[in-house]
PDB file of N, CA and C in Angstrom:
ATOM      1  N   UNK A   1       6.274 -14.057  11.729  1.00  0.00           N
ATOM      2  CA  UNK A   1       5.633 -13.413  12.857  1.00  0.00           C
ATOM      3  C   UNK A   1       4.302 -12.830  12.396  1.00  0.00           C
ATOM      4  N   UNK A   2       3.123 -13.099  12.837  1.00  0.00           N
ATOM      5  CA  UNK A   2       2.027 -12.516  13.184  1.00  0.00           C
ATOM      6  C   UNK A   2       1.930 -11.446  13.703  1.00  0.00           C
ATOM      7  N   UNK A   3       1.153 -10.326  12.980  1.00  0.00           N
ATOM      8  CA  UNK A   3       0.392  -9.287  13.952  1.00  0.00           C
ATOM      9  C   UNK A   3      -1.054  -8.807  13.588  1.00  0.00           C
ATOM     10  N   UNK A   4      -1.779  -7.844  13.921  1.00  0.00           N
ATOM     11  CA  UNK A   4      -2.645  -7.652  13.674  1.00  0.00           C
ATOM     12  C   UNK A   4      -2.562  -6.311  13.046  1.00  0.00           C
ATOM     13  N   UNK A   5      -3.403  -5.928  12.035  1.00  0.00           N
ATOM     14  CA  UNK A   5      -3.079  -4.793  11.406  1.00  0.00           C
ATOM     15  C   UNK A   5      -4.028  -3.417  11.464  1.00  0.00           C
ATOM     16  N   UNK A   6      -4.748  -4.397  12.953  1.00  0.00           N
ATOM     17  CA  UNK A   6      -6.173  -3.065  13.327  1.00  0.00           C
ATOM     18  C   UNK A   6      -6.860  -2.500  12.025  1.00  0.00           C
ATOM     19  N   UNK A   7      -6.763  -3.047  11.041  1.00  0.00           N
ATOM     20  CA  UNK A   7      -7.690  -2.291  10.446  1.00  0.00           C
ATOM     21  C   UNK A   7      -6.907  -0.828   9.472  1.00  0.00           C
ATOM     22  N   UNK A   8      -5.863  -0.631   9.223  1.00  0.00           N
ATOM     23  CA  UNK A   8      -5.098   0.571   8.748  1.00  0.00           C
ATOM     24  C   UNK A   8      -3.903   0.070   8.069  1.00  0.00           C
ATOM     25  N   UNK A   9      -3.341   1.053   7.296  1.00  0.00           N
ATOM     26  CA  UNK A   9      -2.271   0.749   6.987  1.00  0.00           C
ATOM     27  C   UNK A   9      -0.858   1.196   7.756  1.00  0.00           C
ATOM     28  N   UNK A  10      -0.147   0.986   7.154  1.00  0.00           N
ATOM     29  CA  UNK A  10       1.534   0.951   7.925  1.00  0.00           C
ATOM     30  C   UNK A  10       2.223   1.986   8.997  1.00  0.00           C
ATOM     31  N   UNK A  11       1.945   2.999   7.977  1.00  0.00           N
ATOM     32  CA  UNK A  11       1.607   4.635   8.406  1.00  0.00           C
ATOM     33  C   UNK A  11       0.757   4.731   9.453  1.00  0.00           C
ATOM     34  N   UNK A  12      -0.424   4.760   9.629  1.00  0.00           N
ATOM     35  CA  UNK A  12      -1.511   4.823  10.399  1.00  0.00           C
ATOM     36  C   UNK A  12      -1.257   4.215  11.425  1.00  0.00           C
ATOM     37  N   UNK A  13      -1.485   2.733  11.252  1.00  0.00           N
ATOM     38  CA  UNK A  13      -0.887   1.784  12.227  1.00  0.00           C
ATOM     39  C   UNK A  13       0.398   2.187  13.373  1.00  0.00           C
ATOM     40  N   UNK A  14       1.649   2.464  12.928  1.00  0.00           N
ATOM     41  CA  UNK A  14       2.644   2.812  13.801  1.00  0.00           C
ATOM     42  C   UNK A  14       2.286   4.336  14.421  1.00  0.00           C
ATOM     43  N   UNK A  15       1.138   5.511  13.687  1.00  0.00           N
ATOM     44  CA  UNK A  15       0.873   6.515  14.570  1.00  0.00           C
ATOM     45  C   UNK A  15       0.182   5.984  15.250  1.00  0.00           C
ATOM     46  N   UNK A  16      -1.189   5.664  15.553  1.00  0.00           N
ATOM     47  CA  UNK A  16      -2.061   5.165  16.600  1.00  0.00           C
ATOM     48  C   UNK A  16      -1.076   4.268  17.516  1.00  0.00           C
ATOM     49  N   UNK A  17      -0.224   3.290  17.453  1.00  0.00           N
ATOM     50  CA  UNK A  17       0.829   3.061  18.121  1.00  0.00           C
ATOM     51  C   UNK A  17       1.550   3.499  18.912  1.00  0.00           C
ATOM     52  N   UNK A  18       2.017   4.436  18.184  1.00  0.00           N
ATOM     53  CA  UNK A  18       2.923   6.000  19.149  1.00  0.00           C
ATOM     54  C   UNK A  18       2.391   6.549  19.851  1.00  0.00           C
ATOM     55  N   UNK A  19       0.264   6.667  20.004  1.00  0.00           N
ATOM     56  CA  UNK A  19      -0.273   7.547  20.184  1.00  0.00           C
ATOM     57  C   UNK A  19      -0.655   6.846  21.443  1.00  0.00           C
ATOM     58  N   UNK A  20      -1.068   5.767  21.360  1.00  0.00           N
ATOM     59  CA  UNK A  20      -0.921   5.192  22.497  1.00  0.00           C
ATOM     60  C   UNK A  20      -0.572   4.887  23.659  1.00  0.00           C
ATOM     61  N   UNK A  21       1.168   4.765  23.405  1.00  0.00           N
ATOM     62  CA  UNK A  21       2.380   4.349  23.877  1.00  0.00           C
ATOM     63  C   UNK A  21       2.383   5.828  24.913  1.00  0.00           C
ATOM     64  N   UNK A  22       2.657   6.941  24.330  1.00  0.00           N
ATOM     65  CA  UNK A  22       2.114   8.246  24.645  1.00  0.00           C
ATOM     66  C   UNK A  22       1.548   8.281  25.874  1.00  0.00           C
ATOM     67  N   UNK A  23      -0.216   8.074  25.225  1.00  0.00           N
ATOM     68  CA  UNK A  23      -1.296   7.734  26.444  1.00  0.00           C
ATOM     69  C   UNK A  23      -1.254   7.240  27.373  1.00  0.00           C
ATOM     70  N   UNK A  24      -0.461   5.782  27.210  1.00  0.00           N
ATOM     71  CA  UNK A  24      -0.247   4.729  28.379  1.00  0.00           C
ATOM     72  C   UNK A  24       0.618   4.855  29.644  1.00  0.00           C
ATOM     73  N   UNK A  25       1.547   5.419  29.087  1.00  0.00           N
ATOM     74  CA  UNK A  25       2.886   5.963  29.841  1.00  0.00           C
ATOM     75  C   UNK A  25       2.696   7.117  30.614  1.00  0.00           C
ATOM     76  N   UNK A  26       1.576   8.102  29.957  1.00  0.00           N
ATOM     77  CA  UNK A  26       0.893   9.262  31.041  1.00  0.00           C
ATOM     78  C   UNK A  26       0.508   8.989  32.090  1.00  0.00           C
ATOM     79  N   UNK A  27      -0.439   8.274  31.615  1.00  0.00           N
ATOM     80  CA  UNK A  27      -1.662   7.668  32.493  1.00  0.00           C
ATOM     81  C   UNK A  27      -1.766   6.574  33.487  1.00  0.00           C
ATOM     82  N   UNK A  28      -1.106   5.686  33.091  1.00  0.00           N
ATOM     83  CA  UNK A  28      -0.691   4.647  33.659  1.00  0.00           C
ATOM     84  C   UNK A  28      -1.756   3.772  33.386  1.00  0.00           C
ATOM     85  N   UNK A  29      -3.019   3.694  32.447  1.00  0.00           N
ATOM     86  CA  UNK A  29      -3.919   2.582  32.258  1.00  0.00           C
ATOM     87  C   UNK A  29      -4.641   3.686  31.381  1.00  0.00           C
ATOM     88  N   UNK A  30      -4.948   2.709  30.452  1.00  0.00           N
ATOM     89  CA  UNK A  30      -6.166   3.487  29.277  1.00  0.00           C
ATOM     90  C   UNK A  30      -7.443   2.063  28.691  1.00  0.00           C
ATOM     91  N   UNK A  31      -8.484   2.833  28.312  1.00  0.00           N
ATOM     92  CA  UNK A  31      -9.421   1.578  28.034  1.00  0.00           C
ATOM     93  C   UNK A  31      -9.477   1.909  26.650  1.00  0.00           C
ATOM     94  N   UNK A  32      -9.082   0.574  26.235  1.00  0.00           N
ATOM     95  CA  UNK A  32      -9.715   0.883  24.387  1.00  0.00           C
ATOM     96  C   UNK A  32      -9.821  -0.876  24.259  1.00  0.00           C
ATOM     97  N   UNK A  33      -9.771  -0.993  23.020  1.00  0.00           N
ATOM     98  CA  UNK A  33     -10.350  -2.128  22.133  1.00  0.00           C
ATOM     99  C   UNK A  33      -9.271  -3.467  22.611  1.00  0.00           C
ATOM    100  N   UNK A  34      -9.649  -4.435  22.668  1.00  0.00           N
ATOM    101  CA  UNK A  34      -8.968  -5.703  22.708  1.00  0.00           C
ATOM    102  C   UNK A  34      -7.633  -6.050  22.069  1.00  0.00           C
ATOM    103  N   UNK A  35      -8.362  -5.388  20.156  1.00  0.00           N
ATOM    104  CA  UNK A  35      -6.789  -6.013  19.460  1.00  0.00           C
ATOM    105  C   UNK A  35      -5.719  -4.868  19.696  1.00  0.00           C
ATOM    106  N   UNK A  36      -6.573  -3.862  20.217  1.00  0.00           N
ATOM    107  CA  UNK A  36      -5.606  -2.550  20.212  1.00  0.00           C
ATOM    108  C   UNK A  36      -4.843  -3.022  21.485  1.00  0.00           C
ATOM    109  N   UNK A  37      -4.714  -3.427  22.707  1.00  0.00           N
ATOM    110  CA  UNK A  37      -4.378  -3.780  24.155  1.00  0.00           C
ATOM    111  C   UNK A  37      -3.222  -4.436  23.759  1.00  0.00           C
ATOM    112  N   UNK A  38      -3.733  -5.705  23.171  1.00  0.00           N
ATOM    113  CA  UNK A  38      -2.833  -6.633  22.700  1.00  0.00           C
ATOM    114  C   UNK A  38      -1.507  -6.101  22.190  1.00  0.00           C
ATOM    115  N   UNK A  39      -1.847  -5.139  20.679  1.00  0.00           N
ATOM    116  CA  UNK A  39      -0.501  -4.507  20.385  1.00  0.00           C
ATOM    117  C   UNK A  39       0.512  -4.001  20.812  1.00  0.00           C
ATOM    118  N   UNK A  40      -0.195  -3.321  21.868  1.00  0.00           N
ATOM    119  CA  UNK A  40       0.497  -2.089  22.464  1.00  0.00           C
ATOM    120  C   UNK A  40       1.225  -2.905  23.909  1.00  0.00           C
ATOM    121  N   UNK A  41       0.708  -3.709  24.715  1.00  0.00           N
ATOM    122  CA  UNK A  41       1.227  -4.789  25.588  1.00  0.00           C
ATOM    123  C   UNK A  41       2.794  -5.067  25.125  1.00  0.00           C
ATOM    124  N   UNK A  42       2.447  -5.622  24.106  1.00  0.00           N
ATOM    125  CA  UNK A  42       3.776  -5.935  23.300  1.00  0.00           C
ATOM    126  C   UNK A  42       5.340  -5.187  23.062  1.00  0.00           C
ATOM    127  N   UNK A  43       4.591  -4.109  22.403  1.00  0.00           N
ATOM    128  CA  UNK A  43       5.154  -2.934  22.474  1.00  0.00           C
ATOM    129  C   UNK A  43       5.877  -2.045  23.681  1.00  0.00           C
ATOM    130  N   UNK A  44       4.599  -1.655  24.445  1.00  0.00           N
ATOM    131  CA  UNK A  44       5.207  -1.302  25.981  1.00  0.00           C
ATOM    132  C   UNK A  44       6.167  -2.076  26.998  1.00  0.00           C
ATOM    133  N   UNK A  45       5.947  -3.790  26.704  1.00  0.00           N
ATOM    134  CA  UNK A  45       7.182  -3.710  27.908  1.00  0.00           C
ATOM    135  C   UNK A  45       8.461  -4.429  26.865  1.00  0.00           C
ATOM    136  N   UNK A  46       8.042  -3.558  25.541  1.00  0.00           N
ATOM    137  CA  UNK A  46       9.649  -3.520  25.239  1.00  0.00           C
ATOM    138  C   UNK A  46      10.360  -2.500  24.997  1.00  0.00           C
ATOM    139  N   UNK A  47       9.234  -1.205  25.446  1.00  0.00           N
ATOM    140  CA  UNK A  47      10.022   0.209  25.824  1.00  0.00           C
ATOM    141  C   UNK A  47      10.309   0.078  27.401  1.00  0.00           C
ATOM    142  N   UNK A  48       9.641  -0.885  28.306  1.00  0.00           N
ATOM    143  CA  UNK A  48      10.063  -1.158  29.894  1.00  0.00           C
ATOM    144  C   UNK A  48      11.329  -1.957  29.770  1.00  0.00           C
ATOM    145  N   UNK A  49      11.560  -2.412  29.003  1.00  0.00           N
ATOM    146  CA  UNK A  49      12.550  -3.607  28.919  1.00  0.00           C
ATOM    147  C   UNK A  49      13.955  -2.572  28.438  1.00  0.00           C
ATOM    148  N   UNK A  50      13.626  -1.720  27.471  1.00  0.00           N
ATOM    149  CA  UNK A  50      14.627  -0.586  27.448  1.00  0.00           C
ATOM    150  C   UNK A  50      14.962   0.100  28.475  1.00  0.00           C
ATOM    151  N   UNK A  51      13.460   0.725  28.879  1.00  0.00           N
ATOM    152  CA  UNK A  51      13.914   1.633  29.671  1.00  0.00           C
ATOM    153  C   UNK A  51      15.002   1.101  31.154  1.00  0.00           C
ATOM    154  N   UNK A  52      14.536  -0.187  31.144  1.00  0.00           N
ATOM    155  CA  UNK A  52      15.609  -0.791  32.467  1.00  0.00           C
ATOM    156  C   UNK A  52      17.187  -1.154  31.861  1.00  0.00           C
ATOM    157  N   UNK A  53      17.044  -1.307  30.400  1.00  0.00           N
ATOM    158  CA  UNK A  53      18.787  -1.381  29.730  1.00  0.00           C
ATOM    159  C   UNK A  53      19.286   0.340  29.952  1.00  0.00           C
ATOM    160  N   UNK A  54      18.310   1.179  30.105  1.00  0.00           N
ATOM    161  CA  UNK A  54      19.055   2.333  30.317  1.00  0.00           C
ATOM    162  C   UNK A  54      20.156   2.845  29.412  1.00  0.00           C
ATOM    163  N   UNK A  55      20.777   2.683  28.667  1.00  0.00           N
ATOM    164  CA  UNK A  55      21.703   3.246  27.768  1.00  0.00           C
ATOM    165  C   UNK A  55      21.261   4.278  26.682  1.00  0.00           C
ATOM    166  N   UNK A  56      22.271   4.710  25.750  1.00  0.00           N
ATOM    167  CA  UNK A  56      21.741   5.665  24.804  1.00  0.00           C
ATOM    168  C   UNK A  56      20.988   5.180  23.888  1.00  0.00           C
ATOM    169  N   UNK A  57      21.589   3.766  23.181  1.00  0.00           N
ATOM    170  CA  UNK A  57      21.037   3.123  22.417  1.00  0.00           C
ATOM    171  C   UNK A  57      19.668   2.787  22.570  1.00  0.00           C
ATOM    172  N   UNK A  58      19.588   2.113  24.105  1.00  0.00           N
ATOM    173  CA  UNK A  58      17.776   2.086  24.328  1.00  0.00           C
ATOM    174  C   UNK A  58      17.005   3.390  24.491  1.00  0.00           C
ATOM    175  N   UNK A  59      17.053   4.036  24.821  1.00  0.00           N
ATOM    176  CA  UNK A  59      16.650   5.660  25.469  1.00  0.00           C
ATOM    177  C   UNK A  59      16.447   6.491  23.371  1.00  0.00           C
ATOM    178  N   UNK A  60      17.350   5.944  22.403  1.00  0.00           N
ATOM    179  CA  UNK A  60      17.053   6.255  21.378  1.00  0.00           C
ATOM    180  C   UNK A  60      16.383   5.500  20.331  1.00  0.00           C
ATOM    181  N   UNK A  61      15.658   4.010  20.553  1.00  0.00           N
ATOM    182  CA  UNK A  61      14.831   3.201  20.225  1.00  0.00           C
ATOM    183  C   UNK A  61      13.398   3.267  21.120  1.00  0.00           C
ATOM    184  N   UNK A  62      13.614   3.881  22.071  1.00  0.00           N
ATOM    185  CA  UNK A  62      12.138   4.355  22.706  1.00  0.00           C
ATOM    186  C   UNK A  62      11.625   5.669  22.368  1.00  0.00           C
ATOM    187  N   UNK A  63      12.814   6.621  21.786  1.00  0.00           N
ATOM    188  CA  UNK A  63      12.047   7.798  21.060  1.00  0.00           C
ATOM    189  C   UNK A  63      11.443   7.502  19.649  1.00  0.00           C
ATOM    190  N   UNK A  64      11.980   6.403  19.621  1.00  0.00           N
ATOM    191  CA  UNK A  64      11.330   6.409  17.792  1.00  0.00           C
ATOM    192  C   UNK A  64      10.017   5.513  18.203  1.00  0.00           C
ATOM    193  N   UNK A  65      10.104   5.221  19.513  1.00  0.00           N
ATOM    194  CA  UNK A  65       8.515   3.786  19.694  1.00  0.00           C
ATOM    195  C   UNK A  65       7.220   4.858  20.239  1.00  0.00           C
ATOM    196  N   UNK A  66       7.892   6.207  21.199  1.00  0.00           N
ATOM    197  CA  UNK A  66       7.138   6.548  21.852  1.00  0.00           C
ATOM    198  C   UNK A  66       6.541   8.007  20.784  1.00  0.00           C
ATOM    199  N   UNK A  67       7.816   9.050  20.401  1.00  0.00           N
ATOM    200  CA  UNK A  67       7.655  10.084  19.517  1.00  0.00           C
ATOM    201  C   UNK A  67       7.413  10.983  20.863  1.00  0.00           C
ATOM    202  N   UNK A  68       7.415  10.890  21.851  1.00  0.00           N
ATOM    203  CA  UNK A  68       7.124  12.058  22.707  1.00  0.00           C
ATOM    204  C   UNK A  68       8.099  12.342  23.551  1.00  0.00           C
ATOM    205  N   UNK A  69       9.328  12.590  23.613  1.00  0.00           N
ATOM    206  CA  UNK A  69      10.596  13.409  24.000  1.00  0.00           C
ATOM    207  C   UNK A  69      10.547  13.484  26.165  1.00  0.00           C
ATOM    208  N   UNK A  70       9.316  13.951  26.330  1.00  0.00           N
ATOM    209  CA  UNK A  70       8.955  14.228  27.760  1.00  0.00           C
ATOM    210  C   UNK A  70       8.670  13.235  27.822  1.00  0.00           C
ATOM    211  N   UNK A  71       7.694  12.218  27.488  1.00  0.00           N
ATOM    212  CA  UNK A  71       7.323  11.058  28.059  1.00  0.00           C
ATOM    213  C   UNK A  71       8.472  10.181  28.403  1.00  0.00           C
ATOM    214  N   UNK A  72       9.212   9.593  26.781  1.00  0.00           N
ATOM    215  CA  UNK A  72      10.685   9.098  27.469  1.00  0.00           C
ATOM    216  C   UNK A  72      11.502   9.775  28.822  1.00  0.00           C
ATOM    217  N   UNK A  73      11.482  10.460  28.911  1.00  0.00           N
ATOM    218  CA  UNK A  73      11.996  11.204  29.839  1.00  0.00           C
ATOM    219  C   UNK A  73      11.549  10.302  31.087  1.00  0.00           C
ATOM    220  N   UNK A  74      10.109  10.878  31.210  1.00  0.00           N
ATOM    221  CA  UNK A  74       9.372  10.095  32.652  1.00  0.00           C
ATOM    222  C   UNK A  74       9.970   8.704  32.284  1.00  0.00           C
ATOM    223  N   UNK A  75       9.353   7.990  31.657  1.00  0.00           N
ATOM    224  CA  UNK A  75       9.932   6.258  31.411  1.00  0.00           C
ATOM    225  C   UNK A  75      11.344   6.126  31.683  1.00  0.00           C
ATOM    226  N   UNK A  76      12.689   6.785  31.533  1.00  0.00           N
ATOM    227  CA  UNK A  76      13.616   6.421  31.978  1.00  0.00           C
ATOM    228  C   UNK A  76      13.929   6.774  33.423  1.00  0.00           C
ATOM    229  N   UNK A  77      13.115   7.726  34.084  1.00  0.00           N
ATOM    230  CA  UNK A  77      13.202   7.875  35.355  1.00  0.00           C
ATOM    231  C   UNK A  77      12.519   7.438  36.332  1.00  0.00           C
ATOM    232  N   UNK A  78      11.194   6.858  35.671  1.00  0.00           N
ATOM    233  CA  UNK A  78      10.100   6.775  36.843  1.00  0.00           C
ATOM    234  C   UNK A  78      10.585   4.882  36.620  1.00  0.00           C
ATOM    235  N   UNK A  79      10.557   4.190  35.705  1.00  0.00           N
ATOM    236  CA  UNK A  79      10.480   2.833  35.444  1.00  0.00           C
ATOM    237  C   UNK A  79      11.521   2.005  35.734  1.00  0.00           C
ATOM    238  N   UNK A  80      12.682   2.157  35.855  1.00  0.00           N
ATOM    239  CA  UNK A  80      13.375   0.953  36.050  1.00  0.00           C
ATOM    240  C   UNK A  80      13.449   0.692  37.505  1.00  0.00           C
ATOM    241  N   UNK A  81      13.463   1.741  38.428  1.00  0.00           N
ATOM    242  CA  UNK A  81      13.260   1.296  40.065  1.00  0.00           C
ATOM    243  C   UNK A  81      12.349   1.287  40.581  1.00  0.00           C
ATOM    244  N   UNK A  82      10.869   0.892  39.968  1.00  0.00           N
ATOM    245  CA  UNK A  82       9.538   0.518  39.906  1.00  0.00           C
ATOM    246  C   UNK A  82       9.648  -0.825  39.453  1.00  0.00           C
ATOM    247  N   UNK A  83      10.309  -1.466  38.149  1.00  0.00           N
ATOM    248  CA  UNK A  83      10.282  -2.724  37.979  1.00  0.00           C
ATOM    249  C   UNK A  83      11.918  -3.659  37.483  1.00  0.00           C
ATOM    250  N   UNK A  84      12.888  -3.040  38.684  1.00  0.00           N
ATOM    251  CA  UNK A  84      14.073  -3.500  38.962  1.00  0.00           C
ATOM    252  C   UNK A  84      14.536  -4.869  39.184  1.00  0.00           C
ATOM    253  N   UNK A  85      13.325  -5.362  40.099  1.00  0.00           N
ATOM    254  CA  UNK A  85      13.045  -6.592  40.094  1.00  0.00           C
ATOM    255  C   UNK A  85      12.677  -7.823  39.312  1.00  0.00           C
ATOM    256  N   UNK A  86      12.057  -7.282  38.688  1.00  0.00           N
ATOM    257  CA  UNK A  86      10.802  -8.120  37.373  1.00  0.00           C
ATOM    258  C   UNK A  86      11.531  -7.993  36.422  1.00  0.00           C
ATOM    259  N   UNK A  87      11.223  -9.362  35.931  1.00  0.00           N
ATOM    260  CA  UNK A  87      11.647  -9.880  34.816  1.00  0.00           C
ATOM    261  C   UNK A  87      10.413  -9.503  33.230  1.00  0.00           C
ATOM    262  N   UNK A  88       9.776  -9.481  33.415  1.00  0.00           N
ATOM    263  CA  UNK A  88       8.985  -9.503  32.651  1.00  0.00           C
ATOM    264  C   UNK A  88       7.379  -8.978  33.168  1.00  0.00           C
ATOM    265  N   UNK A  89       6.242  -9.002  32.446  1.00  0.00           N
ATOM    266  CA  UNK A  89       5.066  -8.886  32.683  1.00  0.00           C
ATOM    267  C   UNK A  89       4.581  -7.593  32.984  1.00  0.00           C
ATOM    268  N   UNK A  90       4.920  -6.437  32.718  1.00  0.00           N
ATOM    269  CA  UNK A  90       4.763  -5.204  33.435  1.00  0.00           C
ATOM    270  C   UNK A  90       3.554  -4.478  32.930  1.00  0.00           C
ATOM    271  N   UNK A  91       2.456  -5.044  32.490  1.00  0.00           N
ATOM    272  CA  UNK A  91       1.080  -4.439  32.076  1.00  0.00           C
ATOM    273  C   UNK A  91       0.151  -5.922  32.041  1.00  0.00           C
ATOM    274  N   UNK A  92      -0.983  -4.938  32.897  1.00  0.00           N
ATOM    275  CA  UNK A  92      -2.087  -6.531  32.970  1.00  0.00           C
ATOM    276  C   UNK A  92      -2.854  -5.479  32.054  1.00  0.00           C
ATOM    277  N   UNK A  93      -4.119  -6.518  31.414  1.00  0.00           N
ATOM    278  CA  UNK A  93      -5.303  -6.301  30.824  1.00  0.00           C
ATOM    279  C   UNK A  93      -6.444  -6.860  31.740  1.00  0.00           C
ATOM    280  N   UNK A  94      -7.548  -5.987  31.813  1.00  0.00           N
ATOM    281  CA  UNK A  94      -8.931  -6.160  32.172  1.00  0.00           C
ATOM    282  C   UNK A  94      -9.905  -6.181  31.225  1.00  0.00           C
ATOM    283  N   UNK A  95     -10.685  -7.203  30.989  1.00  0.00           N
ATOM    284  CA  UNK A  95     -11.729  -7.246  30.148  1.00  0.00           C
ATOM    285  C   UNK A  95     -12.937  -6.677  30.661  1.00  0.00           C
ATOM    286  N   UNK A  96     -13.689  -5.608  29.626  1.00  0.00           N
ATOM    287  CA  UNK A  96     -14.489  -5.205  30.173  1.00  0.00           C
ATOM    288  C   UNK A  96     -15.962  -5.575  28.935  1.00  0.00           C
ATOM    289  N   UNK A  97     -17.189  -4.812  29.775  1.00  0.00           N
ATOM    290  CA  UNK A  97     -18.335  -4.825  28.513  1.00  0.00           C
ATOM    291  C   UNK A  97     -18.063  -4.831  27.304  1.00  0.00           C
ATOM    292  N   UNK A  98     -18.804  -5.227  26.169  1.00  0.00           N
ATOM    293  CA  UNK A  98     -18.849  -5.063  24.560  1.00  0.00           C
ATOM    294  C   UNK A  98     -18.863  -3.684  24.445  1.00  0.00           C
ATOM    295  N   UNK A  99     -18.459  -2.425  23.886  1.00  0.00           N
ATOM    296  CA  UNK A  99     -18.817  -1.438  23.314  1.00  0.00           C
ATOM    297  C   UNK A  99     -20.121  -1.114  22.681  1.00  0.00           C
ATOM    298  N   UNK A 100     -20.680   0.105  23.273  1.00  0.00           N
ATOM    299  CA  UNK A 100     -22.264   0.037  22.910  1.00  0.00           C
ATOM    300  C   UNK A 100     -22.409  -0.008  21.570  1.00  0.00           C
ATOM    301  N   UNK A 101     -21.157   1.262  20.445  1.00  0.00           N
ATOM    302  CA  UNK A 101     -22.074   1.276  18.963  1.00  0.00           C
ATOM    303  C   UNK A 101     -22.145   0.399  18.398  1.00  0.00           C
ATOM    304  N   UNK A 102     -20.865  -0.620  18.633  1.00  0.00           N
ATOM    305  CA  UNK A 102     -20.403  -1.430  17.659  1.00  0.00           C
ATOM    306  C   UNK A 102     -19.853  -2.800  17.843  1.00  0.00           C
ATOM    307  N   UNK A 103     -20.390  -2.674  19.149  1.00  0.00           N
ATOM    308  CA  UNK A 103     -20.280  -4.080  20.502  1.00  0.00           C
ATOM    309  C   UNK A 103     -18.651  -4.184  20.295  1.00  0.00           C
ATOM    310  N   UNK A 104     -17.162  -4.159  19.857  1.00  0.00           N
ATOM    311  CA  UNK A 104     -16.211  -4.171  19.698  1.00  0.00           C
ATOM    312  C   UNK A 104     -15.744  -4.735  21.772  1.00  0.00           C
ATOM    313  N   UNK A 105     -14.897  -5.588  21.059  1.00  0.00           N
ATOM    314  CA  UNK A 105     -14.318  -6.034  22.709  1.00  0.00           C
ATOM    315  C   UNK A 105     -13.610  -4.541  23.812  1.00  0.00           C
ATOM    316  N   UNK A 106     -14.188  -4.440  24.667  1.00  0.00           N
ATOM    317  CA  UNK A 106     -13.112  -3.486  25.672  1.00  0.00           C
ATOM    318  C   UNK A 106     -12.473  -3.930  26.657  1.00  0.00           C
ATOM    319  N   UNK A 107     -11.547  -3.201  26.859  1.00  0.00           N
ATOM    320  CA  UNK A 107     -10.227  -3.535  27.952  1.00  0.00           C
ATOM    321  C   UNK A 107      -9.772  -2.654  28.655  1.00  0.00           C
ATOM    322  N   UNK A 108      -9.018  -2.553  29.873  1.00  0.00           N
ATOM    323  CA  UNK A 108      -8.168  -1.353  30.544  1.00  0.00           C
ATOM    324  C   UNK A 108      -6.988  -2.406  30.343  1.00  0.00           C
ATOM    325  N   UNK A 109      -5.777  -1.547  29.821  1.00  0.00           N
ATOM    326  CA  UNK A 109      -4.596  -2.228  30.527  1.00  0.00           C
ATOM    327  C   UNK A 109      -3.925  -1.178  31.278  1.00  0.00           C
ATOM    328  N   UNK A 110      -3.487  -1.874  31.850  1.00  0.00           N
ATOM    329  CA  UNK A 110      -2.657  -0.795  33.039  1.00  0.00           C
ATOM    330  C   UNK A 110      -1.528  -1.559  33.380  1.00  0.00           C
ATOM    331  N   UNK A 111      -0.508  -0.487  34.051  1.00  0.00           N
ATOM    332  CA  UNK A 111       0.674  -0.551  34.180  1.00  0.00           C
ATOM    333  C   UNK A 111       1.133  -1.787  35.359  1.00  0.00           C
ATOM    334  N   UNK A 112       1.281  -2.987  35.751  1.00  0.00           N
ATOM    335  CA  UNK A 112       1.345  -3.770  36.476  1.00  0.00           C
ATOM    336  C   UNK A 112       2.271  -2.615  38.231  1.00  0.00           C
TER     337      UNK A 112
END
């Protein structure tokens, strides 16, 4: 399996991850970098994919994905009768302008 390693190591990598996951789940759409979208896509609808298994077991593999106690919270209540239906796909990406300093790709993804 392939991934991308943004640029950090292991440590780093899975916080900016968490930190994200965090962000995304607040907010419901955040704009950052391309390879960063990508990761976290991945990631998120396989805390959606939990959060609709609903059990302890999932509900305690999304605290270790998310690290934020309240957020899981919202995700097991607000998400599975939002995407009860759906099988899959639950975050689009928007491509946006190059980033001014450093031209770097930008994106919104948001919550489908």
């Amino acid at each position: 399996m392939s991934y991308s390693k943004l640029g950090r190591n292991s440590s780093a990598r899975k916080a900016l991850i968490r930190s994200l996951l965090a962000a995304f789940f607040t907010h419901g759409k955040i704009e950052t970098t391309e390879s960063k979208a990508k990761t976290l896509k991945r990631v998120a609808d396989k805390v959606i994919t939990w959060a609709k298994r609903g059990d302890l077991h999932a509900r305690r593999l999304a605290v270790q994905a998310v690290a934020d106690a309240g957020v899981v919270h919202k995700i097991f209540e607000e998400i599975p009768e939002k995407y009860a239906d759906r099988k899959g796909g639950y975050t689009r990406i928007y491509k946006l302008d190059c980033r001014r300093g450093d031209a770097a790709p930008m994106v919104i993804i948001e919550l489908v």
